[in-house]
PDB file of N, CA and C in Angstrom:
ATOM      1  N   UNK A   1      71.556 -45.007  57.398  1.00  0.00           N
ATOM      2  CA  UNK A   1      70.964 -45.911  56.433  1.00  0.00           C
ATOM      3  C   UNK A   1      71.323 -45.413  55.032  1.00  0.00           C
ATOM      4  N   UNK A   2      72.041 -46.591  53.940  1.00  0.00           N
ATOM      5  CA  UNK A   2      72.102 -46.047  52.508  1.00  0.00           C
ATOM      6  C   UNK A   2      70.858 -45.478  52.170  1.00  0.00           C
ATOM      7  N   UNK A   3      71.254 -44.833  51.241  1.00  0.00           N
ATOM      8  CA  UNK A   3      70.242 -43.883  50.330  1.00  0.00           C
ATOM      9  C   UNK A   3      69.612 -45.517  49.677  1.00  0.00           C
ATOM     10  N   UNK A   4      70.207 -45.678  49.142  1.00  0.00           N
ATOM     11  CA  UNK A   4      69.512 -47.282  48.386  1.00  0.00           C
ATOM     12  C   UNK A   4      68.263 -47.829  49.130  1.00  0.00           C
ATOM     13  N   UNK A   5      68.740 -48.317  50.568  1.00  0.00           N
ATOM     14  CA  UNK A   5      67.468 -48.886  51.042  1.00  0.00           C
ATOM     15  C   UNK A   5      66.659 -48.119  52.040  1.00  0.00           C
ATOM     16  N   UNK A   6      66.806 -46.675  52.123  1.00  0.00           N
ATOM     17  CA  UNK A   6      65.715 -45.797  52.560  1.00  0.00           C
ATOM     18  C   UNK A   6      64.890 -46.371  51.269  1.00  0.00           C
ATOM     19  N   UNK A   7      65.164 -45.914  50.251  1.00  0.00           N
ATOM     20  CA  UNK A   7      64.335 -45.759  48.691  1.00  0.00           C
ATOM     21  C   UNK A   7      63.359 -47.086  48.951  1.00  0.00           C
ATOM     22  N   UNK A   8      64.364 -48.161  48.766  1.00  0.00           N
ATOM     23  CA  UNK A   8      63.714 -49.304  48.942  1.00  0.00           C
ATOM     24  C   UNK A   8      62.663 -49.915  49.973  1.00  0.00           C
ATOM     25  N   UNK A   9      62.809 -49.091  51.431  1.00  0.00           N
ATOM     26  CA  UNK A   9      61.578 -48.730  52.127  1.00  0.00           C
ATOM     27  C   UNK A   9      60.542 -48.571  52.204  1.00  0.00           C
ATOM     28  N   UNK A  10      60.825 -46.723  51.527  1.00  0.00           N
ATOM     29  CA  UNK A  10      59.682 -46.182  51.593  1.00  0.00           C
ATOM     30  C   UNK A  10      58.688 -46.641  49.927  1.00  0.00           C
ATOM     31  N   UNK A  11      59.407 -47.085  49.070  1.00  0.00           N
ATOM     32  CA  UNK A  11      58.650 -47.660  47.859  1.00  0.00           C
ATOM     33  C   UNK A  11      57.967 -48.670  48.419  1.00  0.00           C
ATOM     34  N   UNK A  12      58.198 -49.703  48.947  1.00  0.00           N
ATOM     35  CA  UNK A  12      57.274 -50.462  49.600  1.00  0.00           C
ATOM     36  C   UNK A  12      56.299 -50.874  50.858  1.00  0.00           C
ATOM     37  N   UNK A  13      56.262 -49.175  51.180  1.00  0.00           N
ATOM     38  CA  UNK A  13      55.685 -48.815  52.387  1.00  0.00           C
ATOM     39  C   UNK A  13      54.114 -49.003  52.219  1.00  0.00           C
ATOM     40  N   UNK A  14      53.872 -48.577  51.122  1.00  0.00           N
ATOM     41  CA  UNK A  14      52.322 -48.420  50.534  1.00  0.00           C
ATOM     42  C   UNK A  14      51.732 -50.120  50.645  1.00  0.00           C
ATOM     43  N   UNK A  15      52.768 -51.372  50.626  1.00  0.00           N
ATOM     44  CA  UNK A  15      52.205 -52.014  50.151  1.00  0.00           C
ATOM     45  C   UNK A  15      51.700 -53.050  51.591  1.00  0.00           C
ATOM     46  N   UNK A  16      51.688 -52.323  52.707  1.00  0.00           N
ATOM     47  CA  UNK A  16      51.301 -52.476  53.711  1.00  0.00           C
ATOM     48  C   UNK A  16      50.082 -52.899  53.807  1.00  0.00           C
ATOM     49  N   UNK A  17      49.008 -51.588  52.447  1.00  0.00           N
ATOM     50  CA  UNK A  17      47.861 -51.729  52.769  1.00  0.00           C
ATOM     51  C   UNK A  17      47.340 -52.390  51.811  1.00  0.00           C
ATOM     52  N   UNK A  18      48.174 -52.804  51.274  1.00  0.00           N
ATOM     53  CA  UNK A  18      47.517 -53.582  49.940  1.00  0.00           C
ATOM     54  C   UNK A  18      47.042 -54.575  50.569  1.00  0.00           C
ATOM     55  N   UNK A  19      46.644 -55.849  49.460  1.00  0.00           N
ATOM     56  CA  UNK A  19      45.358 -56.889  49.548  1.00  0.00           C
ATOM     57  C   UNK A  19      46.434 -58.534  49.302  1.00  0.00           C
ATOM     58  N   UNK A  20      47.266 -57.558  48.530  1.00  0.00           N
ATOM     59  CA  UNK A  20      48.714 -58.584  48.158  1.00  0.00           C
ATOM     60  C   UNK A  20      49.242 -59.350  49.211  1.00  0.00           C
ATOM     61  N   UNK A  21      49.386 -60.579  49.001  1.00  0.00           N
ATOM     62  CA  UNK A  21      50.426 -61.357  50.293  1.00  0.00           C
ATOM     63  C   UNK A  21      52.068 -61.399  49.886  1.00  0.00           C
ATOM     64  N   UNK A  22      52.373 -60.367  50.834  1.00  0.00           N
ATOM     65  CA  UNK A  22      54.048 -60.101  50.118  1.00  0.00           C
ATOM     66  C   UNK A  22      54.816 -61.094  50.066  1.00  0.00           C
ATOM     67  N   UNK A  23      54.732 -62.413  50.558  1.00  0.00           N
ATOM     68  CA  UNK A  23      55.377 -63.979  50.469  1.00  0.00           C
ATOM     69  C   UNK A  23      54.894 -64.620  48.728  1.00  0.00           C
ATOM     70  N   UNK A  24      53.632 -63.873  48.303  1.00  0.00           N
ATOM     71  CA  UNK A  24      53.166 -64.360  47.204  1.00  0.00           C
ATOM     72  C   UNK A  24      54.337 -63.047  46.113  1.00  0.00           C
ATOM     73  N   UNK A  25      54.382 -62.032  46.739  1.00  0.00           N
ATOM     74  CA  UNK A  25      55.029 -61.207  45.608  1.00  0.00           C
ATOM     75  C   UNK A  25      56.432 -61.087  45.386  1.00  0.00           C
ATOM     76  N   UNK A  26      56.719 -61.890  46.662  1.00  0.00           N
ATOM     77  CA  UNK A  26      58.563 -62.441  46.563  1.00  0.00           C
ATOM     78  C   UNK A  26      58.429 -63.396  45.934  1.00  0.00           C
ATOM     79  N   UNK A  27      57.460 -64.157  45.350  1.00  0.00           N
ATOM     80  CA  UNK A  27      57.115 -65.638  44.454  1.00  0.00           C
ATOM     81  C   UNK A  27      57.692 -64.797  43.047  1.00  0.00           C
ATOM     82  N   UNK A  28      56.734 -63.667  42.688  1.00  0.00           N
ATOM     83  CA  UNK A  28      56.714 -63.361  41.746  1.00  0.00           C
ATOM     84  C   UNK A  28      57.567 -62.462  41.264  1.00  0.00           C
ATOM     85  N   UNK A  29      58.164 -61.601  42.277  1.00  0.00           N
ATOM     86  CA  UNK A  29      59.439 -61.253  41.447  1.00  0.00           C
ATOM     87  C   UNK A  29      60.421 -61.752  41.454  1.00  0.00           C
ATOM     88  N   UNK A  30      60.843 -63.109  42.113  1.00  0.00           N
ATOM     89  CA  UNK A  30      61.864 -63.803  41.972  1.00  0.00           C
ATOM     90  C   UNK A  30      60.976 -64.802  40.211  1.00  0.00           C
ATOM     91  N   UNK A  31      59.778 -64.831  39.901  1.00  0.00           N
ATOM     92  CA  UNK A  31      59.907 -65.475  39.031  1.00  0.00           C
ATOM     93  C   UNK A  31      60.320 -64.512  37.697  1.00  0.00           C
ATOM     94  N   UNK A  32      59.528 -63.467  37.766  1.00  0.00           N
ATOM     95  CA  UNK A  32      60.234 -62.559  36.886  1.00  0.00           C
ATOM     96  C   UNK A  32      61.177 -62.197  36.425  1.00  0.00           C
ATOM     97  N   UNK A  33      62.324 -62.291  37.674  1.00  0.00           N
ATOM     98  CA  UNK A  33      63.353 -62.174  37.317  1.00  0.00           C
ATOM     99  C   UNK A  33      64.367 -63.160  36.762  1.00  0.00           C
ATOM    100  N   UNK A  34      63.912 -64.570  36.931  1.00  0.00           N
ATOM    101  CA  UNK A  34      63.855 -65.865  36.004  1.00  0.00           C
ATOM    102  C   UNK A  34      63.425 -65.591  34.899  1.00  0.00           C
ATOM    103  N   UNK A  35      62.499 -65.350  34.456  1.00  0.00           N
ATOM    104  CA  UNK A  35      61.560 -64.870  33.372  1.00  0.00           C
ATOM    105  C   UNK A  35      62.572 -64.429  32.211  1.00  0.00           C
ATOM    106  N   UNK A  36      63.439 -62.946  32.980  1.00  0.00           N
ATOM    107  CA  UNK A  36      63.622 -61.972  32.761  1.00  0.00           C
ATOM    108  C   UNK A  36      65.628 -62.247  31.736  1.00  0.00           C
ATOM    109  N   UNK A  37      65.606 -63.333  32.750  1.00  0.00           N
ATOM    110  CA  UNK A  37      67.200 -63.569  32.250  1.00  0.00           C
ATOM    111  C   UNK A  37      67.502 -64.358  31.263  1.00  0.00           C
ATOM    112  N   UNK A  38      68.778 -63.512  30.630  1.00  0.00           N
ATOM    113  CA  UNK A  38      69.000 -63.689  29.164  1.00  0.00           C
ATOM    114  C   UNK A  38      69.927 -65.231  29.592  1.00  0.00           C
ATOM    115  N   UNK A  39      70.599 -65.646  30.113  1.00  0.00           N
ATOM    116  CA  UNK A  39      71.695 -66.493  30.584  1.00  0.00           C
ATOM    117  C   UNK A  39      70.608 -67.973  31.440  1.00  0.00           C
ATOM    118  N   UNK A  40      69.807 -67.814  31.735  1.00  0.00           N
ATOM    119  CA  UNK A  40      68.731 -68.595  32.337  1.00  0.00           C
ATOM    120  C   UNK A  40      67.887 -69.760  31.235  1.00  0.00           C
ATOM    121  N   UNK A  41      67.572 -70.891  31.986  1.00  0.00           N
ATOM    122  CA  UNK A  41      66.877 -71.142  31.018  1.00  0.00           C
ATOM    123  C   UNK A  41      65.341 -70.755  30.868  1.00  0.00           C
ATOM    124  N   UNK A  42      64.742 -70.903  29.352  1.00  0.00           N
ATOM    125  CA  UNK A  42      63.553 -70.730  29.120  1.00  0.00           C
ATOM    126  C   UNK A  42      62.366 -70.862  29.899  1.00  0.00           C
ATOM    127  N   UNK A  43      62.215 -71.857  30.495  1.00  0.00           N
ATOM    128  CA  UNK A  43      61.208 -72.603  31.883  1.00  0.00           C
ATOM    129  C   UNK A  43      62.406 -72.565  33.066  1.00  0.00           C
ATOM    130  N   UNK A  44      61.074 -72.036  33.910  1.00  0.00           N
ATOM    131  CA  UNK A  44      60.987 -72.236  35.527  1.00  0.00           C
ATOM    132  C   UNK A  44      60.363 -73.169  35.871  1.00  0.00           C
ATOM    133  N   UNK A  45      60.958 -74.015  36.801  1.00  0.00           N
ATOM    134  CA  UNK A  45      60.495 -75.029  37.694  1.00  0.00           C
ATOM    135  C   UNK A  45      59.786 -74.467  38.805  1.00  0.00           C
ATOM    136  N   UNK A  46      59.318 -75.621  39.420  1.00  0.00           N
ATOM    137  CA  UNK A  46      58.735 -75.619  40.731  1.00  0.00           C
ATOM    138  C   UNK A  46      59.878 -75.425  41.750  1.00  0.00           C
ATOM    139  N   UNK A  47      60.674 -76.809  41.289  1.00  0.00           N
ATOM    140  CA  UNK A  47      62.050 -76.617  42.076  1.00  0.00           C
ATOM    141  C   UNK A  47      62.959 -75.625  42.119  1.00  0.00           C
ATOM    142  N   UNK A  48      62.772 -74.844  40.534  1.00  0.00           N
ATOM    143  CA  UNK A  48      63.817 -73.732  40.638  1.00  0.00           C
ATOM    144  C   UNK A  48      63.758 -72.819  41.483  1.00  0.00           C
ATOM    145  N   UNK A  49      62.129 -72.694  42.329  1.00  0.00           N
ATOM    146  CA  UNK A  49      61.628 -71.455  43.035  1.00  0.00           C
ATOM    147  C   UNK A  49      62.191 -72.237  44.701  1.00  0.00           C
ATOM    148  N   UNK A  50      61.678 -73.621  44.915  1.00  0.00           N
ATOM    149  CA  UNK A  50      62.169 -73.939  46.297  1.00  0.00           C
ATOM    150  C   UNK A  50      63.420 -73.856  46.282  1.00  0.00           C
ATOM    151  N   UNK A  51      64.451 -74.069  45.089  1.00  0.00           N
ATOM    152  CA  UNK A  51      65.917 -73.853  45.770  1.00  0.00           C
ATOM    153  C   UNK A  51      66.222 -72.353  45.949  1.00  0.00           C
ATOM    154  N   UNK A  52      65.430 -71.980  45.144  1.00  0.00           N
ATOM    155  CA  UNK A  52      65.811 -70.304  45.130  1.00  0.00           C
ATOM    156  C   UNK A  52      65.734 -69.137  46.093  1.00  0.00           C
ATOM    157  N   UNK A  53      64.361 -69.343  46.546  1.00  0.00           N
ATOM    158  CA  UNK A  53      64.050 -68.645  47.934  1.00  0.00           C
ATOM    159  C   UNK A  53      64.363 -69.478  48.666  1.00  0.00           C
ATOM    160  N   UNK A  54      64.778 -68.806  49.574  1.00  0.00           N
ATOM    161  CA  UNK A  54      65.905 -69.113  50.957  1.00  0.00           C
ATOM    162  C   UNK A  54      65.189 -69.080  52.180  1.00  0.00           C
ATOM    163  N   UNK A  55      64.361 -68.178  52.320  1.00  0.00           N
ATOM    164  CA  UNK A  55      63.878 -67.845  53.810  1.00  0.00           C
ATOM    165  C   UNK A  55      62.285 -68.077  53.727  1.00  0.00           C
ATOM    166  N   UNK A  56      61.532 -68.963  53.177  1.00  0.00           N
ATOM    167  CA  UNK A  56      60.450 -69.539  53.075  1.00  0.00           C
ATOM    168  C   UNK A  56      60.739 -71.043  53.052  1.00  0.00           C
ATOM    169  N   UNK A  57      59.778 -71.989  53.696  1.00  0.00           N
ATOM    170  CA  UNK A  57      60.361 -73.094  54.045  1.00  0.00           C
ATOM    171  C   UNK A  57      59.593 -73.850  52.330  1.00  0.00           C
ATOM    172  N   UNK A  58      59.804 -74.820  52.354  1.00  0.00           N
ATOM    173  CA  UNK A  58      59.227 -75.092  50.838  1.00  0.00           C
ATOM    174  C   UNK A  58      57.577 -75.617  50.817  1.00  0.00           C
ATOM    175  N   UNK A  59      57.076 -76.218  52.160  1.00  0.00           N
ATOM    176  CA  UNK A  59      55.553 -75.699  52.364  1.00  0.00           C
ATOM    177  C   UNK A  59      54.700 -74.351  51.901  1.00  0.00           C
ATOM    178  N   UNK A  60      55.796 -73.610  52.655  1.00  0.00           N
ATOM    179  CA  UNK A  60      54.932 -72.428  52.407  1.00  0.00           C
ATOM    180  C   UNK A  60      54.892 -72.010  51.494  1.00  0.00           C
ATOM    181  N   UNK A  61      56.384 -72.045  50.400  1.00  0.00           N
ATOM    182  CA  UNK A  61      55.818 -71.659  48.923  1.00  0.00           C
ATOM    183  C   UNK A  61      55.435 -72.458  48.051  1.00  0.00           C
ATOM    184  N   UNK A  62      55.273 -73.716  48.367  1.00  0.00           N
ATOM    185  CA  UNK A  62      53.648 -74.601  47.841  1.00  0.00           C
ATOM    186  C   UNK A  62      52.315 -73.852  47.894  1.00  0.00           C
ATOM    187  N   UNK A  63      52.392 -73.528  49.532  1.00  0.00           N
ATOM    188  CA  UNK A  63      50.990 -73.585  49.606  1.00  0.00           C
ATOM    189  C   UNK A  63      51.053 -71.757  48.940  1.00  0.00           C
ATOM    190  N   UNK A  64      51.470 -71.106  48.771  1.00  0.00           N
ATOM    191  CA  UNK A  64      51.697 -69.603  48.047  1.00  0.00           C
ATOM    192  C   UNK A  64      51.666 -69.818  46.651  1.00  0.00           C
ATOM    193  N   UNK A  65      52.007 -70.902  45.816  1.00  0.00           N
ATOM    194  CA  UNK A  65      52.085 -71.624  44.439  1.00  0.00           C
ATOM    195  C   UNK A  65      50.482 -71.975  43.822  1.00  0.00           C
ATOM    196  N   UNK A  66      50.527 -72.557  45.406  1.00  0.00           N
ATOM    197  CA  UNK A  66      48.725 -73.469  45.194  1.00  0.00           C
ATOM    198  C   UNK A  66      47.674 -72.218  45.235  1.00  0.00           C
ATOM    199  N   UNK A  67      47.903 -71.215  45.878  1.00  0.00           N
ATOM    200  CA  UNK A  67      46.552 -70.145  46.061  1.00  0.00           C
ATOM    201  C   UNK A  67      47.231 -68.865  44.888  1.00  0.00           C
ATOM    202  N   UNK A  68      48.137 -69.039  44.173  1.00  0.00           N
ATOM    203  CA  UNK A  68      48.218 -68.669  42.990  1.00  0.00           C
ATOM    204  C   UNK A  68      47.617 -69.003  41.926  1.00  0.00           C
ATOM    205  N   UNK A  69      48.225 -70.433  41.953  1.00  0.00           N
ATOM    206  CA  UNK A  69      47.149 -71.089  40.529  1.00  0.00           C
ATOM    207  C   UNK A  69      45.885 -71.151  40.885  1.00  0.00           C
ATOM    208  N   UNK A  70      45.377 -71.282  42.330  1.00  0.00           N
ATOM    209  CA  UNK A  70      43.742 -70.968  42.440  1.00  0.00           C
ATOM    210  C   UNK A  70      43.135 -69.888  42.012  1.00  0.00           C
ATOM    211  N   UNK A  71      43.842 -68.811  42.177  1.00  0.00           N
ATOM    212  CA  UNK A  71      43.238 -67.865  41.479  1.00  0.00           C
ATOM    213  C   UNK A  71      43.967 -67.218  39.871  1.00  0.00           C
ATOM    214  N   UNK A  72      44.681 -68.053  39.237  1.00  0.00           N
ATOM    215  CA  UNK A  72      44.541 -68.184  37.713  1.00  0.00           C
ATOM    216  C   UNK A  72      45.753 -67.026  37.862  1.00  0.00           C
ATOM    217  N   UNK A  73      46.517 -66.768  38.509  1.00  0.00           N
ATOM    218  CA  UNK A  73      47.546 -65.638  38.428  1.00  0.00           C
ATOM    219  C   UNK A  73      49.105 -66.472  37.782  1.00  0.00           C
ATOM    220  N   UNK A  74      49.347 -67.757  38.054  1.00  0.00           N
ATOM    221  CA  UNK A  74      50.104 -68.448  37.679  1.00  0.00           C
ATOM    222  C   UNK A  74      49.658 -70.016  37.175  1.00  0.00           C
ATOM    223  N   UNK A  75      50.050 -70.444  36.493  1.00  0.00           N
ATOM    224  CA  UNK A  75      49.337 -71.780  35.493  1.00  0.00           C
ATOM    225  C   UNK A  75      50.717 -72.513  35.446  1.00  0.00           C
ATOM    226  N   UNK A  76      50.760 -74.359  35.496  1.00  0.00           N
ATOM    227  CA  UNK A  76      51.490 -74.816  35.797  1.00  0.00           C
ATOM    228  C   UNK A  76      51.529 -75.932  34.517  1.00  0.00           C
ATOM    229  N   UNK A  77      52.295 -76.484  33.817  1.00  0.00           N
ATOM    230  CA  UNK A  77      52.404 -77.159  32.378  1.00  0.00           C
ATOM    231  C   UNK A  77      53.263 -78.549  33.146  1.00  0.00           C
ATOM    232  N   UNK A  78      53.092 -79.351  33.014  1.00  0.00           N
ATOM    233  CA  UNK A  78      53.827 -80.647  33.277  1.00  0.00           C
ATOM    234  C   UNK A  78      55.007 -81.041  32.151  1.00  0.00           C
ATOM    235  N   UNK A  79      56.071 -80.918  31.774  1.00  0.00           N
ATOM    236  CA  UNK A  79      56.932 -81.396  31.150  1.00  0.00           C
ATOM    237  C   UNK A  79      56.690 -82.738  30.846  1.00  0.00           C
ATOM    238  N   UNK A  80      57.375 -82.043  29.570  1.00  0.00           N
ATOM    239  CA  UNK A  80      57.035 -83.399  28.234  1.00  0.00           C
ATOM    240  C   UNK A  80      58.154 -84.571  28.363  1.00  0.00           C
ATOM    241  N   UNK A  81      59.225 -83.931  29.226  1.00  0.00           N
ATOM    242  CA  UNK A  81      60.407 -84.734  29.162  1.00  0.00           C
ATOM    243  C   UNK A  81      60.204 -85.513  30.469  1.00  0.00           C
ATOM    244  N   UNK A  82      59.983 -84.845  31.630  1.00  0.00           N
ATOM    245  CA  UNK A  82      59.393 -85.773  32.935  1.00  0.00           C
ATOM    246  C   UNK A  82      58.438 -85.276  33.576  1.00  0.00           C
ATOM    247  N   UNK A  83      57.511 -86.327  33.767  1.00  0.00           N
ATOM    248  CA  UNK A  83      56.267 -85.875  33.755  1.00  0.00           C
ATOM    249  C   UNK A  83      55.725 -85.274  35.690  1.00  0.00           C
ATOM    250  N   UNK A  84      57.506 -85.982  36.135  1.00  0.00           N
ATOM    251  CA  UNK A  84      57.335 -84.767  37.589  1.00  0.00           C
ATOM    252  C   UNK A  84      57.657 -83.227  37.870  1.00  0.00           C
ATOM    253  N   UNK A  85      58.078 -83.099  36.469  1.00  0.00           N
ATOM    254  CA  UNK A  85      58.490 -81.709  36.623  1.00  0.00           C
ATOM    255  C   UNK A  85      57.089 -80.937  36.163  1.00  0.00           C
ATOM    256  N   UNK A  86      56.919 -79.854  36.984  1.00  0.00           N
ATOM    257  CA  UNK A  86      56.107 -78.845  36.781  1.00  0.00           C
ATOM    258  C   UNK A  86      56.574 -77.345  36.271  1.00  0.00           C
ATOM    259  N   UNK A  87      56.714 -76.634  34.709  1.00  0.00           N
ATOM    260  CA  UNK A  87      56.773 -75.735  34.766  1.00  0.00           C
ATOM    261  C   UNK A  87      55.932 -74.949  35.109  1.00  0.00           C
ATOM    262  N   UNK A  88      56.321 -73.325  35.669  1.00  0.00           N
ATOM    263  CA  UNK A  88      55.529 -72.501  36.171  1.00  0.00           C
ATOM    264  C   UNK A  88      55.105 -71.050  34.470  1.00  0.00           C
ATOM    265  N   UNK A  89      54.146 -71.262  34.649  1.00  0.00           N
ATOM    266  CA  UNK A  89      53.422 -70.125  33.123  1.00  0.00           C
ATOM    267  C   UNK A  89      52.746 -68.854  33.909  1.00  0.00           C
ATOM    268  N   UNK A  90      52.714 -67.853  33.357  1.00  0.00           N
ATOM    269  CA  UNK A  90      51.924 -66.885  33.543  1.00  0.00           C
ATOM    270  C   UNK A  90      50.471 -67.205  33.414  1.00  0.00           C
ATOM    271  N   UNK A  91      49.410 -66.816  34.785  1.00  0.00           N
ATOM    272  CA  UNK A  91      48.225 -67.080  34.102  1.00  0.00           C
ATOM    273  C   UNK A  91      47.248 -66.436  33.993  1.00  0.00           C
ATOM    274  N   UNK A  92      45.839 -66.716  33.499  1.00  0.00           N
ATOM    275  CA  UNK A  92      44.677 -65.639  32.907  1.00  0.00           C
ATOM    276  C   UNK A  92      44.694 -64.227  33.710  1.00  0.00           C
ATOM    277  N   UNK A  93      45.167 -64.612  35.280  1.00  0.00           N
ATOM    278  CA  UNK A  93      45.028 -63.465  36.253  1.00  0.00           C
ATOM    279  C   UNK A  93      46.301 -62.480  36.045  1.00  0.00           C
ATOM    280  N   UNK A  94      47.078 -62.829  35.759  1.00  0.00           N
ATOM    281  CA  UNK A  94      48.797 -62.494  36.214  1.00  0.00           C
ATOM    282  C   UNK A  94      48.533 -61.045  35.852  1.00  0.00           C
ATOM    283  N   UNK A  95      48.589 -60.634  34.297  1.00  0.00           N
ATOM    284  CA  UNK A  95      48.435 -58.553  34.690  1.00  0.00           C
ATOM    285  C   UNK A  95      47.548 -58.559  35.414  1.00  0.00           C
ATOM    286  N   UNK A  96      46.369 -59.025  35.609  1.00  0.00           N
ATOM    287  CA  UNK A  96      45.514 -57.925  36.213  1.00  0.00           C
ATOM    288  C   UNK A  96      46.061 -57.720  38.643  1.00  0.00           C
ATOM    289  N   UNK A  97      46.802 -59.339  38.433  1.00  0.00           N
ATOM    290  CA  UNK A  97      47.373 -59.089  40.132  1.00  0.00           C
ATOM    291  C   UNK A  97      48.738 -58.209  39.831  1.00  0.00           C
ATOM    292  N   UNK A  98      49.146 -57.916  38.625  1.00  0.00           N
ATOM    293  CA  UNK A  98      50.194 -56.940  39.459  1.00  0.00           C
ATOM    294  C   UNK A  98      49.528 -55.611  38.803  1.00  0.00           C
ATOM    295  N   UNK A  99      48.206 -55.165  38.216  1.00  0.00           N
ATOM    296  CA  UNK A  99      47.986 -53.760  37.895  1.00  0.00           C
ATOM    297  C   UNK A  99      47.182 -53.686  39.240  1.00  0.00           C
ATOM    298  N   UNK A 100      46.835 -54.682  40.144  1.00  0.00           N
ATOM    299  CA  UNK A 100      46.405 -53.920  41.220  1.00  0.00           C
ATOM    300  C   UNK A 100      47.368 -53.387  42.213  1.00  0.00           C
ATOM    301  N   UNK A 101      48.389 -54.603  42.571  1.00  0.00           N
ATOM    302  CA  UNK A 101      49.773 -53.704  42.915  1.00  0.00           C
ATOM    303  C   UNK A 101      50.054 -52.722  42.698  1.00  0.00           C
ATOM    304  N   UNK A 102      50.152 -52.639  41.497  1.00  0.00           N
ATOM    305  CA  UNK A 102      50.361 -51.445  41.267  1.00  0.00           C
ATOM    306  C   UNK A 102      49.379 -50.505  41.349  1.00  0.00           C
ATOM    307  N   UNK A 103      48.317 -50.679  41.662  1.00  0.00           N
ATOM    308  CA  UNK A 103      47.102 -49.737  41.549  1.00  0.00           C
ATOM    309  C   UNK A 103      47.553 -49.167  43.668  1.00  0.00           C
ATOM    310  N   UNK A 104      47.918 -50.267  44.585  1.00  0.00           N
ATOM    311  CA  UNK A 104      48.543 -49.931  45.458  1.00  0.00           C
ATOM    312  C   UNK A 104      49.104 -48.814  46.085  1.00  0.00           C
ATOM    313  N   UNK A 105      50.471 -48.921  45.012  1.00  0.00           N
ATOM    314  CA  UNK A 105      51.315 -47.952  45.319  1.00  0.00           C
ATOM    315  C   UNK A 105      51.102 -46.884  44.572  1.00  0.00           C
ATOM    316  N   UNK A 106      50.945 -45.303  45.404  1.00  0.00           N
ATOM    317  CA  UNK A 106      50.810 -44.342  45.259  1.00  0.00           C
ATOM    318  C   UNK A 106      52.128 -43.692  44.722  1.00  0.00           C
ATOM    319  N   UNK A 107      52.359 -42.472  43.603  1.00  0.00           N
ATOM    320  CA  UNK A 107      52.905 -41.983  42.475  1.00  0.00           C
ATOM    321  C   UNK A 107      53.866 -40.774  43.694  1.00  0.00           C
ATOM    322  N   UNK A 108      52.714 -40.935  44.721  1.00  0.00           N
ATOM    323  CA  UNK A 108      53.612 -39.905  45.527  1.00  0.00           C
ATOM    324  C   UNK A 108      53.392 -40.508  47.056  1.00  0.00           C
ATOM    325  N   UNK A 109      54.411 -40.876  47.328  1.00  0.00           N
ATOM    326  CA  UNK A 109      54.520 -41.976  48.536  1.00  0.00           C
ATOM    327  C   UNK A 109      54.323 -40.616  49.710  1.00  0.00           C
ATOM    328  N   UNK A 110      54.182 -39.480  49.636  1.00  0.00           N
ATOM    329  CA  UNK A 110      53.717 -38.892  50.696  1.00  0.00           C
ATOM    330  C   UNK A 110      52.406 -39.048  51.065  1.00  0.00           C
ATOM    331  N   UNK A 111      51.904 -39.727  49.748  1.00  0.00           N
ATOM    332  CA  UNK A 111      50.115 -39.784  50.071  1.00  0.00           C
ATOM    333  C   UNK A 111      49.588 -40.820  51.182  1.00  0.00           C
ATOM    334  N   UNK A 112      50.985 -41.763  51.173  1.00  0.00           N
ATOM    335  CA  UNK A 112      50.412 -42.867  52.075  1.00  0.00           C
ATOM    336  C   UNK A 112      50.501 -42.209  53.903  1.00  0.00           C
ATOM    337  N   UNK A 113      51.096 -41.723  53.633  1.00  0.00           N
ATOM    338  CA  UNK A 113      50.503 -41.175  55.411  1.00  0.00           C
ATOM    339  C   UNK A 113      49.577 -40.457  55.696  1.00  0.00           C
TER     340      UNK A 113
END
């Protein structure tokens, strides 16, 4: 096994025991990393996330979308230009669900065994 994805493993070994639904945190770092890009545009769609993830059917990251914005971690703005498009916003919850993530994963991944 590369050195790369041992790393990549055992970093997300901890998050086993977390409270996190890891289908919700592939939401969110694929939005981040939208977020994140200089070459991208400004707003994320709804659609940009169903074409994007591949191996979630587009139900399921509805219904992963919908129990996001239920709990205020992501907030959704309707475009001014068409009023079916839904951008996706950061919301009231968003640091505090990834400082528990991160509250998760342990500084020394030997701790988790």
């Amino acid at each position: 096994m590369k050195t790369e994805m041992k790393n990549f493993l055992t970093a997300i070994a901890p998050l086993a025991k977390s409270q996190a639904d890891i289908g919700e945190m592939i939401i969110i770092s694929y939005l981040e990393s939208l977020w994140g890009c200089d070459t991208c545009s400004n707003e994320v769609h709804v659609n940009d996330l169903l074409k994007g993830i591949n191996h979630y059917s587009t139900a399921s990251i509805n219904r992963k979308l919908k129990q996001l914005k239920k709990n205020k971690v992501l907030s959704f703005k309707v475009s001014s230009e068409d009023e079916r498009v839904k951008i996706i916003k950061k919301g009231i919850h968003y640091d505090d669900y990834l400082k528990d993530i991160e509250e998760s994963l342990p500084f020394n991944n030997h701790a988790f065994h």
